[in-house]
N, C-alpha and C. Protein backbone atom coordinates (compact mmCIF):
# COMPACT_ATOMS: atom_id res chain seq x y z
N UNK A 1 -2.80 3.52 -14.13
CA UNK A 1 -3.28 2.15 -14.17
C UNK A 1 -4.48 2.06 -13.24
N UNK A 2 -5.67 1.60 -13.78
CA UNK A 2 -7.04 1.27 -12.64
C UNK A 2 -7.43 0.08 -13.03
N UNK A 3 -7.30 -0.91 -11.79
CA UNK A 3 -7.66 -2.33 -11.55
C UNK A 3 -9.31 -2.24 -10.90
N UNK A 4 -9.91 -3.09 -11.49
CA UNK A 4 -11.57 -2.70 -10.71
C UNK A 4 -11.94 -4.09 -10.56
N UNK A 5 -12.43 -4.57 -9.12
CA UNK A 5 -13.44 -5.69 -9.18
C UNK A 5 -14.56 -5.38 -8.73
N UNK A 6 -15.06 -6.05 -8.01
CA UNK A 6 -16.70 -5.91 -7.72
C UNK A 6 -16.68 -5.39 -6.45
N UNK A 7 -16.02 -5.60 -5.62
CA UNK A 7 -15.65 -5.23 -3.94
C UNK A 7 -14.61 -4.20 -4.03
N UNK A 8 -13.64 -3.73 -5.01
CA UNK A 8 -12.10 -3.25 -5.02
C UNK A 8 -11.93 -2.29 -6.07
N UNK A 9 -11.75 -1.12 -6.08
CA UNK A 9 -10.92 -0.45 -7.54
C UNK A 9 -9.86 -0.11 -6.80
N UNK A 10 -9.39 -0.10 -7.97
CA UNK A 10 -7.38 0.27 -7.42
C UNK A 10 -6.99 1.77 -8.47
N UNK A 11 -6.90 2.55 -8.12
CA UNK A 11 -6.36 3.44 -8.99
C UNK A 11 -5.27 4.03 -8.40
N UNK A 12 -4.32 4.69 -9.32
CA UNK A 12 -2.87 5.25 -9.34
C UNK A 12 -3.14 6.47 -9.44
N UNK A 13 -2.31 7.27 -8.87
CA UNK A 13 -1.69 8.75 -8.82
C UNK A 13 -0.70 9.13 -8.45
N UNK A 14 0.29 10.02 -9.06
CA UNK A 14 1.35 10.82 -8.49
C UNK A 14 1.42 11.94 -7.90
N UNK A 15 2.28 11.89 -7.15
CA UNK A 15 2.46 13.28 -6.12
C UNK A 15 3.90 13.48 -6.19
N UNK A 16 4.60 14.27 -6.58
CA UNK A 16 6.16 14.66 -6.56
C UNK A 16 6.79 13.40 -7.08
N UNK A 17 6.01 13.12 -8.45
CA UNK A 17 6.83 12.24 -9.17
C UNK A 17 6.53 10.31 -8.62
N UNK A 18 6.32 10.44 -6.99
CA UNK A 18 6.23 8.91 -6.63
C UNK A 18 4.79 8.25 -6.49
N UNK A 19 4.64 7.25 -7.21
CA UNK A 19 3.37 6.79 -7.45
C UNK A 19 2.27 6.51 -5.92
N UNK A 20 1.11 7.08 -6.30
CA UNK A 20 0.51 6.30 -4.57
C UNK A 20 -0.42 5.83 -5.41
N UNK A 21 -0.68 4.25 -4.78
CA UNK A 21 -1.91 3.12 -4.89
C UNK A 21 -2.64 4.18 -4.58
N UNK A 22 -4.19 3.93 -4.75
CA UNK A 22 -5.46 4.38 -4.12
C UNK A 22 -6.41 3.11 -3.84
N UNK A 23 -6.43 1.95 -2.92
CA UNK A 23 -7.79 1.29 -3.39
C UNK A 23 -9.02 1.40 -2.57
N UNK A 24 -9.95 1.43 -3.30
CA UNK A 24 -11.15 1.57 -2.58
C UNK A 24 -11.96 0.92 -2.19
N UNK A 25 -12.49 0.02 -1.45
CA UNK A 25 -13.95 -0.63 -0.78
C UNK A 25 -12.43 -2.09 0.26
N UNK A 26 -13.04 -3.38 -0.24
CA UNK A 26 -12.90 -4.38 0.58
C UNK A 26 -11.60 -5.30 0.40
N UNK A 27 -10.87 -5.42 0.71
CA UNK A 27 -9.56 -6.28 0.57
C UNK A 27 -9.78 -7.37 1.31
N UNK A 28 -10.62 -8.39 0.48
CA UNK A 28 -11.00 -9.66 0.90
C UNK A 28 -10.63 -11.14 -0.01
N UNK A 29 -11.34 -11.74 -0.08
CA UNK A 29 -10.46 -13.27 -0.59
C UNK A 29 -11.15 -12.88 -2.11
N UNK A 30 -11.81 -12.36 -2.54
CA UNK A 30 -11.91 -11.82 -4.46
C UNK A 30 -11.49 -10.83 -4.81
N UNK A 31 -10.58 -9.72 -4.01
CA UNK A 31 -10.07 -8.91 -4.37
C UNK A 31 -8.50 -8.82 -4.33
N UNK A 32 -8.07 -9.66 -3.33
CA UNK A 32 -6.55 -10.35 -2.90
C UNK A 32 -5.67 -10.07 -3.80
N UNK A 33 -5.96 -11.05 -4.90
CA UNK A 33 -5.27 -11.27 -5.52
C UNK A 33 -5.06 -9.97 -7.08
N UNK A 34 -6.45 -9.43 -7.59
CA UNK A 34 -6.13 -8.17 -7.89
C UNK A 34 -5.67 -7.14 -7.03
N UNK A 35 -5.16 -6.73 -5.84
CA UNK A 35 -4.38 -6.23 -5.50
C UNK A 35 -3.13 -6.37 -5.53
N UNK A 36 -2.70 -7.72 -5.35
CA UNK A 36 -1.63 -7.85 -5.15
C UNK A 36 -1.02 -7.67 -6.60
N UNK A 37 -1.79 -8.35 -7.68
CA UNK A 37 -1.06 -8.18 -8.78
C UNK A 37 -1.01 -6.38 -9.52
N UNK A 38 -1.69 -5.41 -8.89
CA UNK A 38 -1.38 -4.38 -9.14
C UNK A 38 -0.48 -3.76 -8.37
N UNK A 39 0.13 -4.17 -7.39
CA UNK A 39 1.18 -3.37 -6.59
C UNK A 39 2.12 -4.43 -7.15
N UNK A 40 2.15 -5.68 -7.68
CA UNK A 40 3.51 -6.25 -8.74
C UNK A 40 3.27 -5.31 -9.98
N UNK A 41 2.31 -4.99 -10.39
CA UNK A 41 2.54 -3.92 -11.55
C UNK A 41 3.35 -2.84 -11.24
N UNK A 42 3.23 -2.37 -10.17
CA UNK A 42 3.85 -0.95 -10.16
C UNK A 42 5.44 -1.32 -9.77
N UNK A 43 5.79 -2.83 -9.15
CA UNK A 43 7.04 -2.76 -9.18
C UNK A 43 8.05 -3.41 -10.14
N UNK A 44 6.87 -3.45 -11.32
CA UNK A 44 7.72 -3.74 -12.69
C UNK A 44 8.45 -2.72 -12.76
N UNK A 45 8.34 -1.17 -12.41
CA UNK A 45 8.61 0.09 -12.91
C UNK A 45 10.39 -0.02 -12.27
N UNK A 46 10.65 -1.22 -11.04
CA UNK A 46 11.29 -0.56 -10.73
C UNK A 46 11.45 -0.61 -9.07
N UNK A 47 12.01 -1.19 -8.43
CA UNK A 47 12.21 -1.06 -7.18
C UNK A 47 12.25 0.17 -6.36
N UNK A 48 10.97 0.31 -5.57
CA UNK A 48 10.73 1.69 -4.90
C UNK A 48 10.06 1.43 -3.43
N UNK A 49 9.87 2.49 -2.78
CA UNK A 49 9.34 2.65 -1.84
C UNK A 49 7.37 2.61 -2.40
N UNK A 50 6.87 1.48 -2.29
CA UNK A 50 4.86 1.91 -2.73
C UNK A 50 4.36 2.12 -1.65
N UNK A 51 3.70 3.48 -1.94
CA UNK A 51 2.69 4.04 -1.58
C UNK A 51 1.09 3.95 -1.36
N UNK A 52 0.57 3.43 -0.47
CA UNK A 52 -0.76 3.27 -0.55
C UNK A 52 -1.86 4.02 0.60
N UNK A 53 -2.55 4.67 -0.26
CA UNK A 53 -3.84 5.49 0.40
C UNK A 53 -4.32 4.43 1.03
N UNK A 54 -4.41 4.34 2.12
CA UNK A 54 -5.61 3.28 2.61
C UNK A 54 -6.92 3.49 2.81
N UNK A 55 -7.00 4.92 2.75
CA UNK A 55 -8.17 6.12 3.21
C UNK A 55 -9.82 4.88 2.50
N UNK A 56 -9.55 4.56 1.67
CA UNK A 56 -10.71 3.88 1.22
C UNK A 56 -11.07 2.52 1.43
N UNK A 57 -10.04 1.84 2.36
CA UNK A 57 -10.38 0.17 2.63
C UNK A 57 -11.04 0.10 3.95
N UNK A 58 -12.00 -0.42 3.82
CA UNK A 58 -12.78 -0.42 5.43
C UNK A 58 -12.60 -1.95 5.52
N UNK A 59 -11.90 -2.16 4.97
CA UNK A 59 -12.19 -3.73 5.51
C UNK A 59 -11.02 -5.17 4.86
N UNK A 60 -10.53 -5.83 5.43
CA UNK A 60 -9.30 -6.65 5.21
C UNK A 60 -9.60 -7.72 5.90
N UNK A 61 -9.20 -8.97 5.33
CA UNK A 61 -8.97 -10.11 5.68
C UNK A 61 -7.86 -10.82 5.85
N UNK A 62 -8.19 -12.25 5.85
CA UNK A 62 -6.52 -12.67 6.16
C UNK A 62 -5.99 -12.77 4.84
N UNK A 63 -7.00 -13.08 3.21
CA UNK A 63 -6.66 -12.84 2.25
C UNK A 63 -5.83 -11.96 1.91
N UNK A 64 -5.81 -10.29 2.20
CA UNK A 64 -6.29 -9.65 2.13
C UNK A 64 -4.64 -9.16 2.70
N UNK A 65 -4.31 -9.82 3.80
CA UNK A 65 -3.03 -9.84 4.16
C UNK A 65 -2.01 -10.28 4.02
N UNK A 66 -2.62 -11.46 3.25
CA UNK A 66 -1.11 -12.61 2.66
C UNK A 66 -1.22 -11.48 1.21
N UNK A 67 -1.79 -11.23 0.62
CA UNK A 67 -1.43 -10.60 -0.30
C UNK A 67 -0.28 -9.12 -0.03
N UNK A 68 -0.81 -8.50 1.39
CA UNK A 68 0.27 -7.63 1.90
C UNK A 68 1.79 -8.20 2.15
N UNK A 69 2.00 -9.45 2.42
CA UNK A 69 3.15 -10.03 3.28
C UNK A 69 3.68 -10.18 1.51
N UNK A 70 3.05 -10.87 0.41
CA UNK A 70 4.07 -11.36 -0.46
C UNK A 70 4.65 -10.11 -1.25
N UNK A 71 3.80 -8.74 -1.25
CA UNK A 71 4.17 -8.06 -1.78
C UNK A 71 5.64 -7.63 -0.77
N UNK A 72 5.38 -7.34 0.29
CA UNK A 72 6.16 -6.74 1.45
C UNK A 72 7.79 -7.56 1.52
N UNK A 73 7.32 -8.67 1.02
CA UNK A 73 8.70 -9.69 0.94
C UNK A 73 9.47 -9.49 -0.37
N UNK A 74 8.58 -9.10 -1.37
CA UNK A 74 9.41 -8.56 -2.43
C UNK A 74 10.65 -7.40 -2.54
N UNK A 75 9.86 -6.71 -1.87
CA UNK A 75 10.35 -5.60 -1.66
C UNK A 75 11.77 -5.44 -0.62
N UNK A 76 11.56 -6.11 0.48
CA UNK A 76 12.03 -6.38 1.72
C UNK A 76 14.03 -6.34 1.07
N UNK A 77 14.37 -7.27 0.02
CA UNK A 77 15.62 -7.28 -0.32
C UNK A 77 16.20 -6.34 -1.06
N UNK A 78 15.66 -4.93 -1.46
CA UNK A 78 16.20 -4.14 -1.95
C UNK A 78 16.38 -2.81 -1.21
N UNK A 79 15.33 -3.09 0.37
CA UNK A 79 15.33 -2.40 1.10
C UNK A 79 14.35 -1.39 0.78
N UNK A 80 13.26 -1.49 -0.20
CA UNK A 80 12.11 -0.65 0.38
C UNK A 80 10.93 -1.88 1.07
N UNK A 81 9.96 -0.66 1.05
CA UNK A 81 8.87 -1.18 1.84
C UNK A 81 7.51 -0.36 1.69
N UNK A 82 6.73 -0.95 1.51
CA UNK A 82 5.09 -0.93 1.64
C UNK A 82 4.98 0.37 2.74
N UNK A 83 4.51 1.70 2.47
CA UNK A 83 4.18 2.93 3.71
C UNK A 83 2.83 3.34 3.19
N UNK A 84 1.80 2.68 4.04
CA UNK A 84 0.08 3.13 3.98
C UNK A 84 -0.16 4.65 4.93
N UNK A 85 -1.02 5.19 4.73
CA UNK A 85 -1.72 5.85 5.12
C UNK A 85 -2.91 6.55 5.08
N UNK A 86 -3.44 6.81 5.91
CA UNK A 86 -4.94 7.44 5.65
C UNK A 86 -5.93 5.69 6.32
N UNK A 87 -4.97 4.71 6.95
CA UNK A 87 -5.57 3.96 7.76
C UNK A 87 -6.78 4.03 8.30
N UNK A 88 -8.36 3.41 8.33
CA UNK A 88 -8.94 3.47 9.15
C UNK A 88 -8.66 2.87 10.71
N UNK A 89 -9.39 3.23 11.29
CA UNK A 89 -9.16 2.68 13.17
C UNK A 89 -9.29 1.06 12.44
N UNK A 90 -10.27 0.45 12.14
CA UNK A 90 -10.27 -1.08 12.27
C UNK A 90 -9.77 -1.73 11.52
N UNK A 91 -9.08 -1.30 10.07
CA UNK A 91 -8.07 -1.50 9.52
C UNK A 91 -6.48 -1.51 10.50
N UNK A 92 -6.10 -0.47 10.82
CA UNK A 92 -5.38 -0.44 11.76
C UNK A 92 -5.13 -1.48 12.75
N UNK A 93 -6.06 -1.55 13.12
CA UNK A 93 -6.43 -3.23 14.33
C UNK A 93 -6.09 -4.34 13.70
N UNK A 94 -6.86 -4.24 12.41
CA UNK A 94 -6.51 -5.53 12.14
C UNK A 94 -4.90 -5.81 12.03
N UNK A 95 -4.35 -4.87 11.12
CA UNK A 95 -2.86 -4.66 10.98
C UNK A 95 -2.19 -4.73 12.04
N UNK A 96 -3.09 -4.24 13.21
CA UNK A 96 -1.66 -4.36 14.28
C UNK A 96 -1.94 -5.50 15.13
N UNK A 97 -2.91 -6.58 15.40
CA UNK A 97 -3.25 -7.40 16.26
C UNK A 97 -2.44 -8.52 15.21
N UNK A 98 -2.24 -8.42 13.63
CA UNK A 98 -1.72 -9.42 12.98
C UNK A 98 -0.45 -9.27 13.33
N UNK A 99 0.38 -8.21 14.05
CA UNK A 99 1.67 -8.14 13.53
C UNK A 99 1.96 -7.88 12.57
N UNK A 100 1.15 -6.63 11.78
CA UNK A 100 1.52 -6.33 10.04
C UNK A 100 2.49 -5.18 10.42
N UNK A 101 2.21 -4.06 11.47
CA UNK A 101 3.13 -3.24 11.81
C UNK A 101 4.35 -3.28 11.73
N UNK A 102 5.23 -4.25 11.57
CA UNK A 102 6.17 -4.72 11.51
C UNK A 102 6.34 -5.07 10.47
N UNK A 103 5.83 -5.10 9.27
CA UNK A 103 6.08 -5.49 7.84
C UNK A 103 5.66 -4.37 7.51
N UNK A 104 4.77 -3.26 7.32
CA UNK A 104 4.56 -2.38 6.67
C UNK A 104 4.25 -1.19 7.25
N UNK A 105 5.10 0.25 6.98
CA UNK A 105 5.03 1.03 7.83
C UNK A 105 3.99 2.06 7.40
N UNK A 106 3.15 2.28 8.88
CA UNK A 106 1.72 3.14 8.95
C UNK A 106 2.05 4.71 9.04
N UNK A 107 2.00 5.36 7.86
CA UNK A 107 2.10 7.15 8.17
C UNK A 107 0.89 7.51 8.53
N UNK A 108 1.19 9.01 9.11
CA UNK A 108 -0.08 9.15 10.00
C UNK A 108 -0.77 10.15 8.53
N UNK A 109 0.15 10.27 8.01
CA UNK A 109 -0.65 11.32 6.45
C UNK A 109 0.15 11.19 4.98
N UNK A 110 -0.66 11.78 4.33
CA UNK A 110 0.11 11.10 3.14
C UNK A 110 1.78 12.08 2.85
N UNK A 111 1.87 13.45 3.71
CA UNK A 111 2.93 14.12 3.71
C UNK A 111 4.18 13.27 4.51
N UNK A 112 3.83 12.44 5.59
CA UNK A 112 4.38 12.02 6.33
C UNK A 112 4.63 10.27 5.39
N UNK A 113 4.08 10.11 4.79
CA UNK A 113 4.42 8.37 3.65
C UNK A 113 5.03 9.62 2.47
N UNK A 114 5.14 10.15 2.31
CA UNK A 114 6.19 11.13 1.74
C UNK A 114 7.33 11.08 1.46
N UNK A 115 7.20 11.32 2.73
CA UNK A 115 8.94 11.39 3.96
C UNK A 115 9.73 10.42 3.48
N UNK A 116 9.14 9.36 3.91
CA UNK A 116 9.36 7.80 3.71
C UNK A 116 10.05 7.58 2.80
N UNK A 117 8.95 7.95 1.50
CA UNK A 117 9.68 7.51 0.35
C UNK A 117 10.83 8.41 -0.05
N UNK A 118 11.19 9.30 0.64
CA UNK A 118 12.77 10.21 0.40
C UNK A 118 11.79 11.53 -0.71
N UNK A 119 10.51 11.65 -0.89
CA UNK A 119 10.13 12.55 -1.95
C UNK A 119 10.52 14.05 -1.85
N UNK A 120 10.28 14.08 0.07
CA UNK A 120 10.70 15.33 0.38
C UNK A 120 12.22 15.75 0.73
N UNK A 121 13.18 15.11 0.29
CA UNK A 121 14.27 15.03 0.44
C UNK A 121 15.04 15.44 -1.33
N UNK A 122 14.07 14.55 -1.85
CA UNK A 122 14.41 15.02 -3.62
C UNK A 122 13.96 16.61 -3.83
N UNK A 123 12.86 16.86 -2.71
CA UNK A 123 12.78 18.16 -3.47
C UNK A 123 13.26 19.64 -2.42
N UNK A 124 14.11 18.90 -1.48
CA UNK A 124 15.12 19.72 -0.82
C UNK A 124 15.65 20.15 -1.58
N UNK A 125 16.60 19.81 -2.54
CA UNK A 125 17.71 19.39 -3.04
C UNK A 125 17.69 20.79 -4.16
């Protein structure tokens, strides 16, 4: 699935079966809301742990974050949760001066948002 606006593309990929977001450029008040409705796409599939590269967002707003919180609340009652990584530093800031740290957990790599999602545990097995 690839969502594209003018500030935002969103594209999908798998790694050991579990989907990771990719989006790229600005998560601001015209891209908000195509984000958010592509990470409700991916949890049509199905209640999971989503995955998101952050490696490509330099930049977030408060838009940008309510769209993080409603997705994050979805999720919240089945017991997964939103695991980014590839964070920039001022992304990061922003996330952690909001108190997003606490709604969505920051891997330091995408082996480590992996983990998270139990991928490397399926392929213990």
């Amino acid at each position: 699935m690839t969502t594209e606006t003018t500030l935002l593309t969103i594209t999908d990929r798998f790694e050991d079966g579990i989907r990771i977001i990719c989006p790229v450029g600005k998560l601001e008040t015209l891209s908000a809301k195509d984000f958010e409705a592509h990470l409700n796409g991916a949890l049509a599939d199905g209640p999971a742990h989503l995955l998101v590269d952050m490696g490509g967002v330099d930049y977030v707003t408060s838009f940008g974050l309510r769209s993080i919180l409603i997705v994050a609340k979805k999720l919240a009652p089945s017991g997964h949760k939103l695991v980014f990584f590839g964070v920039n530093a001022s992304v990061l800031e922003v996330l952690r001066i909001s108190g997003f740290l606490k709604i969505v957990t920051v891997a330091d790599s995408e082996a480590e948002a992996l983990v998270h999602s139990g991928a490397s545990k399926a392929n213990a097995t």
